[in-house]
C-alpha atoms as a PDB file:
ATOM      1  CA  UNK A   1      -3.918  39.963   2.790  1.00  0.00           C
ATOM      2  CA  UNK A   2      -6.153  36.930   2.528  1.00  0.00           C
ATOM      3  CA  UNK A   3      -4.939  33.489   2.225  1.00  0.00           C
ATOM      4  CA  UNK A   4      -5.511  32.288  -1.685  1.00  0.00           C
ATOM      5  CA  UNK A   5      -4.538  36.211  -2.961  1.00  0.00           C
ATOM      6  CA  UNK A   6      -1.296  34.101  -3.208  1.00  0.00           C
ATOM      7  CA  UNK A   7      -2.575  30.241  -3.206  1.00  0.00           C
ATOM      8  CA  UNK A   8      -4.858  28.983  -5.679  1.00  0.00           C
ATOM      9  CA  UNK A   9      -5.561  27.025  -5.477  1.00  0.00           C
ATOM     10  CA  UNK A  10      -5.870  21.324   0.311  1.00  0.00           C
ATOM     11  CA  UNK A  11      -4.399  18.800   9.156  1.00  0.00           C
ATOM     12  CA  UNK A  12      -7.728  17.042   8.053  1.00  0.00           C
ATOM     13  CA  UNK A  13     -10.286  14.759   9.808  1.00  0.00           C
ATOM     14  CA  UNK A  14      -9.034  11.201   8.831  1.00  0.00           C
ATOM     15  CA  UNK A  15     -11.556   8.331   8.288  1.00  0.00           C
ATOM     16  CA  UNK A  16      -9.392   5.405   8.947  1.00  0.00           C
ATOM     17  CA  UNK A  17     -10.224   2.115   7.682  1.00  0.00           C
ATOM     18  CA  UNK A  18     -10.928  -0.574  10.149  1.00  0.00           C
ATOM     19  CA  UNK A  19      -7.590  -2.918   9.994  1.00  0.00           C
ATOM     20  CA  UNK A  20      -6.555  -5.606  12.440  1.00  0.00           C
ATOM     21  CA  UNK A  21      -5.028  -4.164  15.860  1.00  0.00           C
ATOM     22  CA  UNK A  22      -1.469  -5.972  14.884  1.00  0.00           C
ATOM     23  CA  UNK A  23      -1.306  -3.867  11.804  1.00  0.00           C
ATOM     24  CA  UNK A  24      -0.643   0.207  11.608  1.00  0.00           C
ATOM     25  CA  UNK A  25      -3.811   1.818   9.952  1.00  0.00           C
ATOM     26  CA  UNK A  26      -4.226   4.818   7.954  1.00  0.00           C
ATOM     27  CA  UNK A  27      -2.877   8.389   9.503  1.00  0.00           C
ATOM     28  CA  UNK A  28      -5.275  10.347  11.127  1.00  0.00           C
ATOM     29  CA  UNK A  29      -4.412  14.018  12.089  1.00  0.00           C
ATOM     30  CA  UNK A  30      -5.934  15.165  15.039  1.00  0.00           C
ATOM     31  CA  UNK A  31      -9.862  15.717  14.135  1.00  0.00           C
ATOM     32  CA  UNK A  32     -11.287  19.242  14.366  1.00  0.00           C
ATOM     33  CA  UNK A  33     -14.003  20.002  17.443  1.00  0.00           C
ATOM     34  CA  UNK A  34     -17.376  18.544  16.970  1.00  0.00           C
ATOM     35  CA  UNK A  35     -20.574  19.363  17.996  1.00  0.00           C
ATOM     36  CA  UNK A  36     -23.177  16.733  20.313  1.00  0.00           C
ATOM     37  CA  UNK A  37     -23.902  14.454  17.427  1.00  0.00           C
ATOM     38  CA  UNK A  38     -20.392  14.056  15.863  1.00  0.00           C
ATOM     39  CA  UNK A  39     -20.385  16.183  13.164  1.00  0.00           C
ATOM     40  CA  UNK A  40     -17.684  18.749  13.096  1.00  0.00           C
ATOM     41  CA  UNK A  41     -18.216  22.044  14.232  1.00  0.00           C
ATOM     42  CA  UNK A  42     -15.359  23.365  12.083  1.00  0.00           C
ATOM     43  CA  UNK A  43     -13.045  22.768   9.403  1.00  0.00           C
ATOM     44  CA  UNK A  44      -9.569  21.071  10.762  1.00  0.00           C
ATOM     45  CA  UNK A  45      -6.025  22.540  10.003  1.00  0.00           C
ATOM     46  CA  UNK A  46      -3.435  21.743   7.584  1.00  0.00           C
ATOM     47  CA  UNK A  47      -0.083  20.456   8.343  1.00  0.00           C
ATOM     48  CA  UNK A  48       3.246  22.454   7.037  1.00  0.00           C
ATOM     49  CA  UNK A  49       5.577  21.082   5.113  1.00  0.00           C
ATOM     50  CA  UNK A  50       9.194  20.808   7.092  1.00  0.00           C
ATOM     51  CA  UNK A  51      11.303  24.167   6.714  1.00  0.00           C
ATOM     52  CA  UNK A  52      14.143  22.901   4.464  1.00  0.00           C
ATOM     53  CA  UNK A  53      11.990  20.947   2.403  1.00  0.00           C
ATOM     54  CA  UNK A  54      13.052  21.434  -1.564  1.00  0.00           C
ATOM     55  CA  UNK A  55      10.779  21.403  -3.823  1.00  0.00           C
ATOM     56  CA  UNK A  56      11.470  20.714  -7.650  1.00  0.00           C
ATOM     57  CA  UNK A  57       7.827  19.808  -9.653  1.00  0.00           C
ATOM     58  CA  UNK A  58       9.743  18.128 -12.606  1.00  0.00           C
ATOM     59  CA  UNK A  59      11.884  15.772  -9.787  1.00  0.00           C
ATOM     60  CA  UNK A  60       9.531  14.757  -6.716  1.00  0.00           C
ATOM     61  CA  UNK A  61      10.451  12.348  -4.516  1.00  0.00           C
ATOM     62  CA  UNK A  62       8.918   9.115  -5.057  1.00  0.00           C
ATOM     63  CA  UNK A  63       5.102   9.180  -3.318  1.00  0.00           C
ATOM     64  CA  UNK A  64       5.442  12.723  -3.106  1.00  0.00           C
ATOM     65  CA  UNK A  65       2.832  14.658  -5.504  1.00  0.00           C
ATOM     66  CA  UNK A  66       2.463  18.173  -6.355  1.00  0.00           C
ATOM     67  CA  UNK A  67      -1.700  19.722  -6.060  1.00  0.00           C
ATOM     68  CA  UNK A  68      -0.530  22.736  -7.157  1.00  0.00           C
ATOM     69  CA  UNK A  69       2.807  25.649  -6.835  1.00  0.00           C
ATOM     70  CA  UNK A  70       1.779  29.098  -7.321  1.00  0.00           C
ATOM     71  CA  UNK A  71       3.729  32.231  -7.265  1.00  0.00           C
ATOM     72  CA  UNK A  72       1.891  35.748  -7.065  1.00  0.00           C
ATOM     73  CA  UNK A  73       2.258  38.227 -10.089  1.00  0.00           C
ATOM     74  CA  UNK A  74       0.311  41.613 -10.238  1.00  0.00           C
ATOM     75  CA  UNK A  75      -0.624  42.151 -13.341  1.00  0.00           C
ATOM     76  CA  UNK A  76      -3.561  44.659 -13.755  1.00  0.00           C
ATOM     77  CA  UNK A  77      -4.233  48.155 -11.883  1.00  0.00           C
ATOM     78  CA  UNK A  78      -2.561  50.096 -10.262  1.00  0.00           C
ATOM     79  CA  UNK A  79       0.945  47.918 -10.144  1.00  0.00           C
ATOM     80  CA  UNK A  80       3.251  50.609 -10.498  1.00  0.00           C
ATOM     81  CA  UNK A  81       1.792  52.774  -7.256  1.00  0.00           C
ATOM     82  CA  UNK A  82       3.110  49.081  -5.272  1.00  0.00           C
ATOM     83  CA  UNK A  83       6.673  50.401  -3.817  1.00  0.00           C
ATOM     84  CA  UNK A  84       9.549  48.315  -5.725  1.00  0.00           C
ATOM     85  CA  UNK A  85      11.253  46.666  -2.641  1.00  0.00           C
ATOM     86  CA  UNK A  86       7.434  45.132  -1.911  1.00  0.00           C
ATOM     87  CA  UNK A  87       6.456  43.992  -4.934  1.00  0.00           C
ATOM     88  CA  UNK A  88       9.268  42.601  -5.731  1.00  0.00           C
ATOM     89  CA  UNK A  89       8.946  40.881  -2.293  1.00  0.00           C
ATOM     90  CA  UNK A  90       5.551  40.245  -3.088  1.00  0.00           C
ATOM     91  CA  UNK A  91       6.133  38.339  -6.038  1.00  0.00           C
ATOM     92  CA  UNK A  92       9.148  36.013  -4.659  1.00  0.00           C
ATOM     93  CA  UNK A  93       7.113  33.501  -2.508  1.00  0.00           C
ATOM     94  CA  UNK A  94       5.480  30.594  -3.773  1.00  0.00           C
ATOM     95  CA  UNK A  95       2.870  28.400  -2.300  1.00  0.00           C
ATOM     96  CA  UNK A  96       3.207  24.647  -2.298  1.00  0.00           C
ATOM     97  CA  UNK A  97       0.171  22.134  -1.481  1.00  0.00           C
ATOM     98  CA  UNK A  98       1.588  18.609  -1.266  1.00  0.00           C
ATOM     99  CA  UNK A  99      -0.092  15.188  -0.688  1.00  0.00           C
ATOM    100  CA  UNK A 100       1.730  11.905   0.041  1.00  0.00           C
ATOM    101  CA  UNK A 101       1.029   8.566  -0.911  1.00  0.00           C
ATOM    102  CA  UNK A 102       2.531   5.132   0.031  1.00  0.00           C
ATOM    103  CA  UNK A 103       1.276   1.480   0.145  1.00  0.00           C
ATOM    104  CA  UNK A 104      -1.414   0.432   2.303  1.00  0.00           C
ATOM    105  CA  UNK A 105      -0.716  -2.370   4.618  1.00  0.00           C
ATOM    106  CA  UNK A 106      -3.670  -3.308   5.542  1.00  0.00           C
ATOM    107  CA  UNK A 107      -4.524  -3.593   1.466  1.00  0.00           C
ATOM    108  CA  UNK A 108      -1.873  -5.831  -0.692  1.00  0.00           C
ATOM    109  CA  UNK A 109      -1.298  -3.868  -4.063  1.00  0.00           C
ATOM    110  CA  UNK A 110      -2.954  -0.928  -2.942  1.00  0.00           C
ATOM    111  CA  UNK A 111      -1.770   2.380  -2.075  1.00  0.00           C
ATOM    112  CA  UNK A 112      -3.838   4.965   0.723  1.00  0.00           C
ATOM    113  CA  UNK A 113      -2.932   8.866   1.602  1.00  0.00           C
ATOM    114  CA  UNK A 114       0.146   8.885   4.445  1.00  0.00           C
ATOM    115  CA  UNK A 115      -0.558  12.964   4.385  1.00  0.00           C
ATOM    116  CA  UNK A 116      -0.910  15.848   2.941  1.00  0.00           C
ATOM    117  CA  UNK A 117       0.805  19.491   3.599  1.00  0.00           C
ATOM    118  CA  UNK A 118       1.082  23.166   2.918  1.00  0.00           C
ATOM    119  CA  UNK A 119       3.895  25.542   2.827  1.00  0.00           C
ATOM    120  CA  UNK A 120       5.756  29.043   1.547  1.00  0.00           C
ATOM    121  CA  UNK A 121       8.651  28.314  -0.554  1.00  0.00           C
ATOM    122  CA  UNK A 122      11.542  30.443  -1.619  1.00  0.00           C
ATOM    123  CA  UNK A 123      13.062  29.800  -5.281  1.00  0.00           C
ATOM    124  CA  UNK A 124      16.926  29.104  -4.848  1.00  0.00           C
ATOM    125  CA  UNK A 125      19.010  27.402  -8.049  1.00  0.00           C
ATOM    126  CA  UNK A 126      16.347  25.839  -9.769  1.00  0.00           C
ATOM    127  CA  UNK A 127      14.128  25.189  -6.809  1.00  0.00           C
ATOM    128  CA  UNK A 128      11.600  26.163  -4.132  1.00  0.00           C
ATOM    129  CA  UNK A 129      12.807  25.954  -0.933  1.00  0.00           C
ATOM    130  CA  UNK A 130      10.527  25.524   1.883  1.00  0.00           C
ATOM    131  CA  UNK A 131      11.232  28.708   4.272  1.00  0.00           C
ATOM    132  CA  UNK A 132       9.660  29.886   7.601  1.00  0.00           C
ATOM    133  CA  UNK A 133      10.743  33.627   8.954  1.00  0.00           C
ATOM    134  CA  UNK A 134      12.574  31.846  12.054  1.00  0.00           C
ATOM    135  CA  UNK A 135      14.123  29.059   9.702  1.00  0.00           C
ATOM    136  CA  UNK A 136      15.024  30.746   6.724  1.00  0.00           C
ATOM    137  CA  UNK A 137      18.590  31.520   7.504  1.00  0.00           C
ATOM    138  CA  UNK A 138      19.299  28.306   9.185  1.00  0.00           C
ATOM    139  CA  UNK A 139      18.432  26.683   5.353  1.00  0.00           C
ATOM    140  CA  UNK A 140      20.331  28.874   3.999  1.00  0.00           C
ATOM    141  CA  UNK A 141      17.881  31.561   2.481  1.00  0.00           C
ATOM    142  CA  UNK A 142      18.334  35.133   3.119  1.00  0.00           C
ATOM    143  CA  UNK A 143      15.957  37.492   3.602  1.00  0.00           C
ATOM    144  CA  UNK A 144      15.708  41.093   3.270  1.00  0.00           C
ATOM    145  CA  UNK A 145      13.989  43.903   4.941  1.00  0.00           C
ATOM    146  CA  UNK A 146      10.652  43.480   3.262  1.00  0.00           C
ATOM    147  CA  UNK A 147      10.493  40.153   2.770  1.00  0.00           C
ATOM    148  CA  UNK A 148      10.865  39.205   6.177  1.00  0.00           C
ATOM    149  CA  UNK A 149       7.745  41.409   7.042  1.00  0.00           C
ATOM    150  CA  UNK A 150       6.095  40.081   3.884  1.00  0.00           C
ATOM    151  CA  UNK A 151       6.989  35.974   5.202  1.00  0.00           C
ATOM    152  CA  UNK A 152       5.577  37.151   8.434  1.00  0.00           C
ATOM    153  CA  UNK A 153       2.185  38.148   6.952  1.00  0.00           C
ATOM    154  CA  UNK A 154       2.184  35.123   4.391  1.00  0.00           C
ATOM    155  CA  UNK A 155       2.918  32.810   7.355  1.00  0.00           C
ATOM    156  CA  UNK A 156      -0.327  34.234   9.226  1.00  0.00           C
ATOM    157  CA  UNK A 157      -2.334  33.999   5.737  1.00  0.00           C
ATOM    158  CA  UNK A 158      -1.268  30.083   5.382  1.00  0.00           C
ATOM    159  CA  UNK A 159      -2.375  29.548   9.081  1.00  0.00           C
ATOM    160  CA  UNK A 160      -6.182  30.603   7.645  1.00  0.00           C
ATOM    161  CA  UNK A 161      -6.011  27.301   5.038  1.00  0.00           C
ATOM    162  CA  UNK A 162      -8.041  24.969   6.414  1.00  0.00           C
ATOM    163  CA  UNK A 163      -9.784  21.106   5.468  1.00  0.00           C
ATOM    164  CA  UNK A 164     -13.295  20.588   5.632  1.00  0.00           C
ATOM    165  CA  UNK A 165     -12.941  16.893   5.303  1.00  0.00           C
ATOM    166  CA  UNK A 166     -10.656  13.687   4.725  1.00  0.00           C
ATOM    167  CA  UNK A 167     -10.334  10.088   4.172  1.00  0.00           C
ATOM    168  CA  UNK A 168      -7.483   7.467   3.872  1.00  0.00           C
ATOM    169  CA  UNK A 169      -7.212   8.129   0.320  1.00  0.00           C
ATOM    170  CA  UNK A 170      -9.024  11.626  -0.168  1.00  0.00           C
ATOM    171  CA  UNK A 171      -7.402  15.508   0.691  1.00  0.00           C
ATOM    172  CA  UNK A 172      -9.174  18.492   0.971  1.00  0.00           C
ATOM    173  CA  UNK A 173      -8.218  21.831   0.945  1.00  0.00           C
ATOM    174  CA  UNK A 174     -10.122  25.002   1.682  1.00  0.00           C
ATOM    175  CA  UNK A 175      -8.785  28.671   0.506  1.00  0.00           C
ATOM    176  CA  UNK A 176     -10.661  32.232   0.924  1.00  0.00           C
ATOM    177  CA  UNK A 177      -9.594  35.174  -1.082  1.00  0.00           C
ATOM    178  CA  UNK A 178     -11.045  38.129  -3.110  1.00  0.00           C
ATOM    179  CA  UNK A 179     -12.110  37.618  -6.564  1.00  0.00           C
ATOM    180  CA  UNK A 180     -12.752  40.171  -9.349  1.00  0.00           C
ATOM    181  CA  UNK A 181     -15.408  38.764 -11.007  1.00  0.00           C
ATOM    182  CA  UNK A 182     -17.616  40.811 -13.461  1.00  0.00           C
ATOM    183  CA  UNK A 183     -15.793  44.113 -12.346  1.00  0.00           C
ATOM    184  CA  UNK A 184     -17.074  43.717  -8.599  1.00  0.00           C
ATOM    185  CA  UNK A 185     -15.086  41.989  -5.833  1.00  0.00           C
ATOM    186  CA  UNK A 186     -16.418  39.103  -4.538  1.00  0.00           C
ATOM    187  CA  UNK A 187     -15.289  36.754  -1.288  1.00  0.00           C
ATOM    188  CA  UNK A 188     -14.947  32.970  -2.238  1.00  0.00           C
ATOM    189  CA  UNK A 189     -13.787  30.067  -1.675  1.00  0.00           C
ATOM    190  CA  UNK A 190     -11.560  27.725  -3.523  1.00  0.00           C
ATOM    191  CA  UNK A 191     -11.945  24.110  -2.058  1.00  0.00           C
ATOM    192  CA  UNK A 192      -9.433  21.459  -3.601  1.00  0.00           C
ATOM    193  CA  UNK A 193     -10.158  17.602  -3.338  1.00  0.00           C
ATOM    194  CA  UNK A 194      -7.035  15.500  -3.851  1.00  0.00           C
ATOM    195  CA  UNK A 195      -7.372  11.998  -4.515  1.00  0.00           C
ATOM    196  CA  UNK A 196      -5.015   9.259  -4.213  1.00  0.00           C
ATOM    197  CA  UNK A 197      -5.826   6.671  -6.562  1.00  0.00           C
ATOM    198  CA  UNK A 198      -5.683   3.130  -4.654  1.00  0.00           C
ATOM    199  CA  UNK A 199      -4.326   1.209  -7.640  1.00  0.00           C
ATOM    200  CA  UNK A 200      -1.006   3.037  -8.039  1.00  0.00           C
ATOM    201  CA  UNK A 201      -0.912   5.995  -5.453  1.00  0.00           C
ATOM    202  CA  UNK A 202      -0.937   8.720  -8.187  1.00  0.00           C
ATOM    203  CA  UNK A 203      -3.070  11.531  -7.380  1.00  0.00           C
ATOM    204  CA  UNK A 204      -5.998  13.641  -9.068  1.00  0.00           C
ATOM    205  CA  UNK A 205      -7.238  16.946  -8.090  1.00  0.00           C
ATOM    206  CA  UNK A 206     -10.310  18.560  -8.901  1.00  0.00           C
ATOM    207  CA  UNK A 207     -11.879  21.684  -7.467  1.00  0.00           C
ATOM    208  CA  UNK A 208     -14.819  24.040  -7.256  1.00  0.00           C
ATOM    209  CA  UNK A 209     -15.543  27.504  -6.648  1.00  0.00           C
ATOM    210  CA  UNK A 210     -17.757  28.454  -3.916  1.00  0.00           C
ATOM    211  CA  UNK A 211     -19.429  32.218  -2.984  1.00  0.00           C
ATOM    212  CA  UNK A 212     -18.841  32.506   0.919  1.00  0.00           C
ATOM    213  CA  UNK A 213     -21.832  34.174   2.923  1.00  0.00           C
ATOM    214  CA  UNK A 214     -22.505  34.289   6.760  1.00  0.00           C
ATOM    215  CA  UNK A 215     -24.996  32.109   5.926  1.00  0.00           C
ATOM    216  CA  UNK A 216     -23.059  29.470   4.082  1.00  0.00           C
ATOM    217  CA  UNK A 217     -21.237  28.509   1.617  1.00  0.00           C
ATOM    218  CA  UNK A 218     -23.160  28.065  -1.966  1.00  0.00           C
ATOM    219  CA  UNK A 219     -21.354  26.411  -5.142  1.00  0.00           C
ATOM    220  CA  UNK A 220     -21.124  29.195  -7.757  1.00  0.00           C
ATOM    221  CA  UNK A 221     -21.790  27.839 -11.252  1.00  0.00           C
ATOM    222  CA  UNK A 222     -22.536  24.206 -12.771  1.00  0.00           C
ATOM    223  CA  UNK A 223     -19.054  23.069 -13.188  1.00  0.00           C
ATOM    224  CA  UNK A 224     -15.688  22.231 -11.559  1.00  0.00           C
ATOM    225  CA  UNK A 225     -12.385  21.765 -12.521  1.00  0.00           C
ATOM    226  CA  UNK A 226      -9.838  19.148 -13.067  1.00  0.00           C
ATOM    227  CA  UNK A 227      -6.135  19.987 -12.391  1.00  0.00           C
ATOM    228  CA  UNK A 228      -3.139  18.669 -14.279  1.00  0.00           C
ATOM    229  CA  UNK A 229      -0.879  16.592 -11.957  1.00  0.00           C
ATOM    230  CA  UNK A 230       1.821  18.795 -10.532  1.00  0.00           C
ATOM    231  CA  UNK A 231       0.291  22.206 -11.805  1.00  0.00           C
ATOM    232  CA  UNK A 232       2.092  25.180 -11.624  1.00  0.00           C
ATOM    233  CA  UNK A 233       0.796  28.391 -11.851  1.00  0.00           C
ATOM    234  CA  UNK A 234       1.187  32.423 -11.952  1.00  0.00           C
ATOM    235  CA  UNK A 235      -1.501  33.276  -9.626  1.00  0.00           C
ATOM    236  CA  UNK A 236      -2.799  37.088 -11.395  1.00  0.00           C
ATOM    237  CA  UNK A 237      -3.555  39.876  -8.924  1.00  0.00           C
ATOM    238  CA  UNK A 238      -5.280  44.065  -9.350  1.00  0.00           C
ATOM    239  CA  UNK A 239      -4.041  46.111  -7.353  1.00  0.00           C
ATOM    240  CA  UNK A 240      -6.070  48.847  -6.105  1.00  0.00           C
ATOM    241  CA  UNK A 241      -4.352  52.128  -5.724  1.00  0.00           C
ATOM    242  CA  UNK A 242      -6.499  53.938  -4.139  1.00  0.00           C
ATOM    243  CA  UNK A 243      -5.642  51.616  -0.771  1.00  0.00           C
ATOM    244  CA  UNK A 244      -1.967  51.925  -0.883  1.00  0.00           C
ATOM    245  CA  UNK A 245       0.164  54.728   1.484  1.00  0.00           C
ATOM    246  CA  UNK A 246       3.506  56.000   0.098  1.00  0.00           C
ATOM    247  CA  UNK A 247       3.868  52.531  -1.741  1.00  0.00           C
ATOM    248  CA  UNK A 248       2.856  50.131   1.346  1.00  0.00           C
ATOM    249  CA  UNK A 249      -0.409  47.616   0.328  1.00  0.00           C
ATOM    250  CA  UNK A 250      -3.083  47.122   2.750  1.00  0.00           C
ATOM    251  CA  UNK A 251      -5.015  44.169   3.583  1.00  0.00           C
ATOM    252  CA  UNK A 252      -7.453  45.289   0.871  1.00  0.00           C
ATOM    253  CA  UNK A 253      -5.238  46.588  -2.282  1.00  0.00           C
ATOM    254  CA  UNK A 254      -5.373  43.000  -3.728  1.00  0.00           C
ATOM    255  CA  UNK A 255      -7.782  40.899  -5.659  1.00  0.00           C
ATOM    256  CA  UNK A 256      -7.328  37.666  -7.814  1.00  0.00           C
ATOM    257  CA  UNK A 257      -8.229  38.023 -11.593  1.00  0.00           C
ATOM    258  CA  UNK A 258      -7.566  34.542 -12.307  1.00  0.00           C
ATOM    259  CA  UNK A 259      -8.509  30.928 -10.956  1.00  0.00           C
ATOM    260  CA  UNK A 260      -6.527  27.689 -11.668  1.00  0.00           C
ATOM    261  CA  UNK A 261      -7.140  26.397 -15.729  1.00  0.00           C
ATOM    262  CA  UNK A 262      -7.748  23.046 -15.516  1.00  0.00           C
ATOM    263  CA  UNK A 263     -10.554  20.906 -17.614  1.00  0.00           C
ATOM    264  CA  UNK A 264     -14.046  22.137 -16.876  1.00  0.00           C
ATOM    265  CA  UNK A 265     -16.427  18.897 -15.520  1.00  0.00           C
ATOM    266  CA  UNK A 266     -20.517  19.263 -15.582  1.00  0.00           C
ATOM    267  CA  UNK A 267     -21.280  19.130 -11.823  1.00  0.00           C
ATOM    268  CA  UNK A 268     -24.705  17.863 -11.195  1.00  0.00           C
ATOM    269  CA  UNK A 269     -27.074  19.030  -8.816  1.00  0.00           C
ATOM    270  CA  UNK A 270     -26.650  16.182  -6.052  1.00  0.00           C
ATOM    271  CA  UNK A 271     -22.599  16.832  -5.922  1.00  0.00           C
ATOM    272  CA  UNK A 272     -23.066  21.025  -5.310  1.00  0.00           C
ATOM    273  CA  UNK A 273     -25.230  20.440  -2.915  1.00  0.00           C
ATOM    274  CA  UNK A 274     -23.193  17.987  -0.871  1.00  0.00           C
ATOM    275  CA  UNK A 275     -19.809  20.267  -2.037  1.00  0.00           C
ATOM    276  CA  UNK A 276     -20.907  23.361  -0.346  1.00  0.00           C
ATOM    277  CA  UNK A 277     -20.982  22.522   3.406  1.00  0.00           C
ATOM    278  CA  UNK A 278     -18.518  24.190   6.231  1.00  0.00           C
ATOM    279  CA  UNK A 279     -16.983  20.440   7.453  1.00  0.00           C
ATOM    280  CA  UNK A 280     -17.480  16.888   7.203  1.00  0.00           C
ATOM    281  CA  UNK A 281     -17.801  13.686   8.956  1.00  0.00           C
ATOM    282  CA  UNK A 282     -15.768  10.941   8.067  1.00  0.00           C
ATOM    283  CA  UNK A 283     -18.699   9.361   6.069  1.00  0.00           C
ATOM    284  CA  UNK A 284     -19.745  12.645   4.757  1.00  0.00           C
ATOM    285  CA  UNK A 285     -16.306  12.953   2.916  1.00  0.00           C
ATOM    286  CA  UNK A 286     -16.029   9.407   2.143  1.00  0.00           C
ATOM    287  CA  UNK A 287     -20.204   9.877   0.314  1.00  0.00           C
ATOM    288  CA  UNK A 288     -18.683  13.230  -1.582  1.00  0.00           C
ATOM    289  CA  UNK A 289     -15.087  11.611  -2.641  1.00  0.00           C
ATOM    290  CA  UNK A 290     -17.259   8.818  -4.224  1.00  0.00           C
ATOM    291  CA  UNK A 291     -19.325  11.415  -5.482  1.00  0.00           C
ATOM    292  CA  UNK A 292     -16.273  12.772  -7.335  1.00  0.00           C
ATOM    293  CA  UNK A 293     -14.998   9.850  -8.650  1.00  0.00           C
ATOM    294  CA  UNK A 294     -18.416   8.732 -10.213  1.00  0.00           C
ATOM    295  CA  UNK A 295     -17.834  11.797 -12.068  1.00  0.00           C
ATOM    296  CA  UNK A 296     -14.432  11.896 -13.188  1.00  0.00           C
ATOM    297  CA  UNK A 297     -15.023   8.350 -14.499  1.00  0.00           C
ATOM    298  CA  UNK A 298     -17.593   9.587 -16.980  1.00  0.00           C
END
C-alpha cells in the first residue's frame, strides 16, 4: 500500500543560520547524500514521533503544532468485498505530521523550527496515541491479529515519507500515493511546506499537488492549497475488487478519491517551476519558502 493512501497530506536538510560559536544554532538533521557540487542527490528522511507520544489536536502542548491527522475511510467501490477484521483494521490508524517550534536564541523575540516529525497513532479515550508494532503493548495499546500485520505494513509505508528540503523556520514533507482523478488512476505526489512564523512560532501549511514521472516531478494545475492550523481529516479511499483474494487487499486495491480542502492560492509560473524539483539545497529551500510567503501575503 503506498504511503499517502493513508496520509494526506512533511528528517530534512537544515539550513542553519550563522550564530556566534558560544550560542546553540538551529537543529539540523543529518543532510541527505549529495552529489559533486552540493546539491542533494535525494530527498532526506523524516523523523518519528516517540512511541507513547499522545496526541489530542484541540490540547497540544505548547510549541507543538498539528500539519495535519488523518484517518483512512473507504468509501467508494468495492468496500464490502474488504474482509471485516481488515477493514476495520484498516480504518483504525491515523497519521500524525507534527512540527515544533520554540524561541530562537540567536534572535531575541523570535521563534525558529526545533523539528518536525511523523508518526501512526492509535485512538485510545479521546486521543491518538503514538504506537509502533514493537511498542504498542508497552504503551498500553493492544493489538489484534490484523492490525498488527496492518501496523507492520503502515510502518514500512511511513518509512517511504520523505523531505525534499528545509530551513530553520521552513518543513517539508513529501507523500506518493494513487489518485483517482477523472476515472483513471494516477501516481502523485503531495508535498507539504510548513512554516513557522518567526514572530510568534505559529505555523502555516500550504501544499501542492504534483504528477510523478521517471522523468520528474511536474506541478499539476495553477493552484495550491492552504491548510487550516491543526487539520484533521477523513482521508477517502476506492477499493478495487477485482484485486482482493478471499477478503485480503493487495498493494494495488486502493486509491485516494480525495485530497486535503484547504483555501485554493493562484500559483504563478516562477513558484511551480521552482516547486517541482526531487531535493533542495539549503538556499534552494530558503529561495522557494520566500517564494511562498510572498504569496500567502497577497
Amino acid at each position: 500500500m503506498r504511503p499517502t493512501i493513508f496520509l494526506p497530506g512533511m528528517v530534512l536538510a537544515a539550513m542553519v543560520a550563522a550564530a556566534p560559536a558560544c550560542q546553540p544554532q538551529a537543529p539540523a538533521p543529518a543532510p541527505p547524500a549529495t552529489t559533486a557540487d552540493g546539491t542533494p542527490s535525494e530527498p532526506a528522511i523524516v523523523a518519528l514521533i516517540e512511541p507513547g507520544t499522545k496526541i489530542d489536536p484541540k490540547a497540544l502542548p505548547p510549541g507543538t503544532h498539528l500539519v495535519f491527522r488523518s484517518q483512512p475511510k473507504l468509501t467508494s467501490g468495492d468496500v464490502t468485498k474488504v474482509g471485516k477484521s481488515i477493514r476495520e483494521a484498516l480504518q483504525e490508524f491515523t497519521t500524525l505530521v507534527l512540527v515544533d517550534s520554540e524561541p530562537d536564541p540567536n534572535k531575541p523575540g523570535q521563534f525558529r523550527r526545533k523539528g518536525h516529525r511523523i508518526g501512526i497513532g492509535k485512538p485510545k479515550e479521546g486521543v491518538d496515541v503514538v504506537i509502533t508494532r514493537e511498542t504498542a503493548g508497552k504503551v498500553g495499546v493492544s493489538l489484534g491479529l490484523f492490525e498488527r500485520k496492518l501496523l507492520s505494513e503502515r510502518e514500512k509505508e511511513l518509512s517511504t515519507v520523505k523531505s525534499p528540503g528545509a530551513s530553520p523556520t521552513m518543513a517539508m514533507f513529501d507523500f506518493t500515493f494513487t489518485f483517482v482523478r477523472d476515472g483513471a488512476r494516477v501516481p502523485v505526489v503531495a508535498r507539504y511546506m510548513a512554516l513557522v512564523e518567526p514572530q510568534d512560532g505559529n505555523l502555516k501549511t500550504a501544499y501542492w499537488v504534483l504528477d510523478a514521472a521517471p522523468e520528474g516531478n511536474r506541478f499539476h494545475g495553477d493552484t495550491l492549497q492552504v491548510l487550516p492550523q491543526n487539520h484533521v481529516m477523513d482521508w477517502e479511499m476506492h477499493v478495487d475488487g477485482s484485486t482482493i483474494t478471499f477478503g485480503a487487499p493487495q498493494s494495488d486495491t486502493f486509491a485516494s478519491t480525495k485530497l486535503p480542502e484547504g483555501k485554493p492560492l493562484p500559483a504563478p509560473a516562477e513558484f511551480r517551476n521552482a516547486a517541482a524539483a526531487k531535493a533542495y539545497s539549503p538556499e534552494a529551500a530558503a529561495r522557494l519558502e520566500q517564494q511562498l510567503r510572498a504569496l500567502l501575503k497577497n
